[in-house]
N, C-alpha and C. Protein backbone atom coordinates (compact mmCIF):
# COMPACT_ATOMS: atom_id res chain seq x y z
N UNK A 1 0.83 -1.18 0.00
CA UNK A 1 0.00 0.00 0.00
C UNK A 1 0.89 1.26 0.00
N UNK A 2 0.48 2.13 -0.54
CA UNK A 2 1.09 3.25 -1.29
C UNK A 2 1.14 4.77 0.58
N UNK A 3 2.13 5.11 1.31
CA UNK A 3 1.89 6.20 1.82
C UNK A 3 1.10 7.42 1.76
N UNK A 4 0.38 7.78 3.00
CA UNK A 4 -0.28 8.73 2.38
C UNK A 4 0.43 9.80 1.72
N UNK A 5 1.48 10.09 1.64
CA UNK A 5 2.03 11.82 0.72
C UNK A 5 2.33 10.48 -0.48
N UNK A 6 2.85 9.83 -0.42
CA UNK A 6 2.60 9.52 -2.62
C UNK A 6 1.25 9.53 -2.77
N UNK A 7 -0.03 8.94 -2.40
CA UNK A 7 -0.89 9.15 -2.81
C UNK A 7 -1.62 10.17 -2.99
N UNK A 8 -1.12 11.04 -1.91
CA UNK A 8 -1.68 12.76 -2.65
C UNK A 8 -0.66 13.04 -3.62
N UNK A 9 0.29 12.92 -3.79
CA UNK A 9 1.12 13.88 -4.49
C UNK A 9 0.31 13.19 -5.75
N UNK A 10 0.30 11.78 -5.96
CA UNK A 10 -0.10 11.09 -6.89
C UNK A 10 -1.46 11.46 -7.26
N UNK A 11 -2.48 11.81 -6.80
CA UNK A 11 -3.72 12.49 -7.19
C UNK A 11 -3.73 13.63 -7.47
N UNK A 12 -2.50 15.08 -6.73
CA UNK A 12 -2.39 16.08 -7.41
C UNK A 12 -2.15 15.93 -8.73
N UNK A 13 -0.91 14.78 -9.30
CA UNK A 13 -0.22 15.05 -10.62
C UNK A 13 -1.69 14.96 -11.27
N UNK A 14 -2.36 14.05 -11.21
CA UNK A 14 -4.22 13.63 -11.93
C UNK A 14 -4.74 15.20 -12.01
N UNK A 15 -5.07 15.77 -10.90
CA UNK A 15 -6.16 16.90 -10.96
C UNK A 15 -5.30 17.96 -12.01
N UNK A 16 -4.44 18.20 -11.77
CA UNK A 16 -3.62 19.07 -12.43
C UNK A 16 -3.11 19.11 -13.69
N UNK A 17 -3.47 19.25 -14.63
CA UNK A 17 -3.13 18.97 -15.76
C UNK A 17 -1.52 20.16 -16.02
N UNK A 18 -1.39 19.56 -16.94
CA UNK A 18 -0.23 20.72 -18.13
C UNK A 18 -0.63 21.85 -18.13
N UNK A 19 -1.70 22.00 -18.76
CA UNK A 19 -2.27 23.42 -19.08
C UNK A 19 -2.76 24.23 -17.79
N UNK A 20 -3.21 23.48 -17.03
CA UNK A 20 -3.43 24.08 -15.87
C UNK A 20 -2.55 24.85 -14.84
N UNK A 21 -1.18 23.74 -15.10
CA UNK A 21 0.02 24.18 -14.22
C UNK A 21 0.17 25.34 -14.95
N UNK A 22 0.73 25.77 -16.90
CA UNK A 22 1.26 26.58 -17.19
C UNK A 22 0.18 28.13 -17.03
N UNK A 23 -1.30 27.96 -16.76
CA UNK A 23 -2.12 28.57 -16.83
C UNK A 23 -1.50 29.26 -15.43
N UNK A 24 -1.34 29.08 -14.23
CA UNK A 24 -1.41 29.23 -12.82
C UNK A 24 0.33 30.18 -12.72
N UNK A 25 1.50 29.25 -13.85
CA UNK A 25 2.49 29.98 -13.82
C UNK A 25 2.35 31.38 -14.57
N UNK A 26 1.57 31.51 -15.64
CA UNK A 26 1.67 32.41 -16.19
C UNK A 26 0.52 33.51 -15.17
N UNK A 27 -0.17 33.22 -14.61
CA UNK A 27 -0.86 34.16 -13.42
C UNK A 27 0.07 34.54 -12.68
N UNK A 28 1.29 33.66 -12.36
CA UNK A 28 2.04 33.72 -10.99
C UNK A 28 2.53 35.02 -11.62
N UNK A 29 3.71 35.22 -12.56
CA UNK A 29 4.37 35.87 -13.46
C UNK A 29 3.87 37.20 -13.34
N UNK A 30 2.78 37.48 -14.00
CA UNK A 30 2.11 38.78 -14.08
C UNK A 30 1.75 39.55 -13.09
N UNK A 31 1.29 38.56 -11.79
CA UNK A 31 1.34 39.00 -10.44
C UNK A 31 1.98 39.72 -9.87
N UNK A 32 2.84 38.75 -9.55
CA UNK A 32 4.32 39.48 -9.51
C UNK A 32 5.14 41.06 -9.83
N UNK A 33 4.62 40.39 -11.16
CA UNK A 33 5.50 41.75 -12.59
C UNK A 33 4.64 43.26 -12.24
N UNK A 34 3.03 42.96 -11.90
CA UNK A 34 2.16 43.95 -11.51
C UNK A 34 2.59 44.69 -10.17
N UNK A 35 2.76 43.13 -9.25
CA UNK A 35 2.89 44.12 -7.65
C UNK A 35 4.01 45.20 -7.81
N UNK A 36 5.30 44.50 -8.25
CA UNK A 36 6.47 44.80 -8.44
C UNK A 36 6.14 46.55 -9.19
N UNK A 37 5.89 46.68 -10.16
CA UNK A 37 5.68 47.83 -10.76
C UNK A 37 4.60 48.95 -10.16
N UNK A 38 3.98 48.15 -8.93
CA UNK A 38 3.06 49.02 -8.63
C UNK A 38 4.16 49.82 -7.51
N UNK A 39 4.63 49.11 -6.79
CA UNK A 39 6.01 49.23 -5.76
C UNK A 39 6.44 50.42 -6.14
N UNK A 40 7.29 49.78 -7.41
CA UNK A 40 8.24 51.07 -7.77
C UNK A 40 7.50 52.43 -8.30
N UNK A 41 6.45 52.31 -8.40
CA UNK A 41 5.84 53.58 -9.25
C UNK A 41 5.42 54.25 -7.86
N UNK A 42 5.53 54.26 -6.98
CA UNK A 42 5.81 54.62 -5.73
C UNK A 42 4.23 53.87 -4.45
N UNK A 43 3.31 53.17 -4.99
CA UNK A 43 2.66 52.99 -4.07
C UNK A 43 3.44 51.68 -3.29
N UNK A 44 2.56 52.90 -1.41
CA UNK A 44 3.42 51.51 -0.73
C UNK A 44 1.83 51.04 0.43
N UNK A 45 0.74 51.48 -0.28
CA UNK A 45 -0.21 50.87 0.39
C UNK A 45 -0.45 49.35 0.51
N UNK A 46 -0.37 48.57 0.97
CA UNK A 46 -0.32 46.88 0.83
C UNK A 46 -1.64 46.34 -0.24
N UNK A 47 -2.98 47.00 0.36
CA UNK A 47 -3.68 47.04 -0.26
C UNK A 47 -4.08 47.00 -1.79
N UNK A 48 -3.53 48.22 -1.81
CA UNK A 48 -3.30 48.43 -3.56
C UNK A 48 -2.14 48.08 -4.23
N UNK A 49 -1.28 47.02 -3.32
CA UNK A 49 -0.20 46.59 -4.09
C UNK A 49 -0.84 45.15 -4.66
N UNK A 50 -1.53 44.51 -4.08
CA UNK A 50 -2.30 43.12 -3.45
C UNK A 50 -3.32 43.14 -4.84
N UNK A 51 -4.31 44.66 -4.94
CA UNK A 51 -4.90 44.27 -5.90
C UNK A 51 -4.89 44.92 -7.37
N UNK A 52 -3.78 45.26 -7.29
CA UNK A 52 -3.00 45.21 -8.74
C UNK A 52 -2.61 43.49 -8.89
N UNK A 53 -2.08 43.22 -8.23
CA UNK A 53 -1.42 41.67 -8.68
C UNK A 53 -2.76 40.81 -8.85
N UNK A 54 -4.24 41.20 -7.98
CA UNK A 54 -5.21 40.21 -8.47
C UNK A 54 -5.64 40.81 -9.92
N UNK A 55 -5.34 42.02 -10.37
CA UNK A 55 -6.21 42.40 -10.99
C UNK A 55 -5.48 41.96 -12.59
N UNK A 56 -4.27 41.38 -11.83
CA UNK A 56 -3.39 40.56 -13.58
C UNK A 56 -4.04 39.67 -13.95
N UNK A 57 -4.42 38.99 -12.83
CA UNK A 57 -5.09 37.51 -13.67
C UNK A 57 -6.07 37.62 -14.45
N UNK A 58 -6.48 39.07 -14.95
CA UNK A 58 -7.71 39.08 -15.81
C UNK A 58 -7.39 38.76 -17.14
N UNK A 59 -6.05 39.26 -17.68
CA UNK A 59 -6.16 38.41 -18.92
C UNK A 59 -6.12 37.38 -19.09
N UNK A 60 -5.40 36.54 -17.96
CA UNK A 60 -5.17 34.82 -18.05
C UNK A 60 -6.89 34.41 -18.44
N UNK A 61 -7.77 34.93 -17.38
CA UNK A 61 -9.20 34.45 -17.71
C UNK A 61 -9.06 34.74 -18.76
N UNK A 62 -9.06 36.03 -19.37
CA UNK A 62 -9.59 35.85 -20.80
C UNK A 62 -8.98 34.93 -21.48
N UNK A 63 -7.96 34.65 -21.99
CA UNK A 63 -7.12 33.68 -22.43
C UNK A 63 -7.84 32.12 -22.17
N UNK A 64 -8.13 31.97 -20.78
CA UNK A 64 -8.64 30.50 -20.55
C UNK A 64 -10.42 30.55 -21.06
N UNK A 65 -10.88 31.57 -21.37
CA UNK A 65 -11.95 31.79 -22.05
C UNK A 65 -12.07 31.68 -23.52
N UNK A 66 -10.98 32.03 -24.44
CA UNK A 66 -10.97 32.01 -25.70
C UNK A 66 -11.22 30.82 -26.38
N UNK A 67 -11.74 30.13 -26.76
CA UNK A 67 -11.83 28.82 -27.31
C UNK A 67 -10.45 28.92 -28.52
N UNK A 68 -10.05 30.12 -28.68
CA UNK A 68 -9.24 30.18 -29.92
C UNK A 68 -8.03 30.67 -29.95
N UNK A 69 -7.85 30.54 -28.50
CA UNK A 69 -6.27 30.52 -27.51
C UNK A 69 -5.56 29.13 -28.13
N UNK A 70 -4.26 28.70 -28.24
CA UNK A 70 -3.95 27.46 -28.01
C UNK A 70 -3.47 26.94 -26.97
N UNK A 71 -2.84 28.41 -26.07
CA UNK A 71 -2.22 27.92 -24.74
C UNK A 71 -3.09 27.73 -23.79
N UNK A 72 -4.03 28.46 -23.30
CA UNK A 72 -5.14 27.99 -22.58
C UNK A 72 -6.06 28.10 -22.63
N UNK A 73 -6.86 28.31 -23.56
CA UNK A 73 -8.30 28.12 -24.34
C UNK A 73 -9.03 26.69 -24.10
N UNK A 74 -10.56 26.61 -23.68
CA UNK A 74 -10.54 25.97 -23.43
C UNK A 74 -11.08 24.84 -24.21
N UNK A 75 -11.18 23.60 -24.67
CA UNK A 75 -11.23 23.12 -25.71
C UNK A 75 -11.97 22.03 -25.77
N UNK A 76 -12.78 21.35 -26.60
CA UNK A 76 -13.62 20.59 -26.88
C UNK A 76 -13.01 19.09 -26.56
């Protein structure tokens, strides 16, 4: 019988697809790239550093919305 951490790790690799991982990195990225620039452009409210970085992931949605994306579109 298999430990319980291989068998989660082993059901994460399942839930998680490819596209999903690169979908989540490319959110991570922009996040980031957003807070970061919000920083230097001089805000140092936490707040509005926080939701600049949520407010990146809006193109990823769109992107995972496009049926006519290839990277994360979502597909038949």
């Amino acid at each position: 019988m298999m430990p319980a951490r291989d068998s989660v790790v082993a059901m994460t690799k399942k839930l998680i697809s490819k596209q999903t991982k690169a979908l989540l990195k490319s959110w991570a990225k922009v996040a980031v790239a957003a807070g970061i620039a919000s920083y230097m452009a001089g805000t140092r409210d936490w707040t509005l550093l926080v939701n600049s970085a949520l407010v990146a992931v809006l193109p990823v949605i769109h992107s995972w919305f496009d049926k006519s994306d290839k990277r994360f579109g979502r597909t038949k």
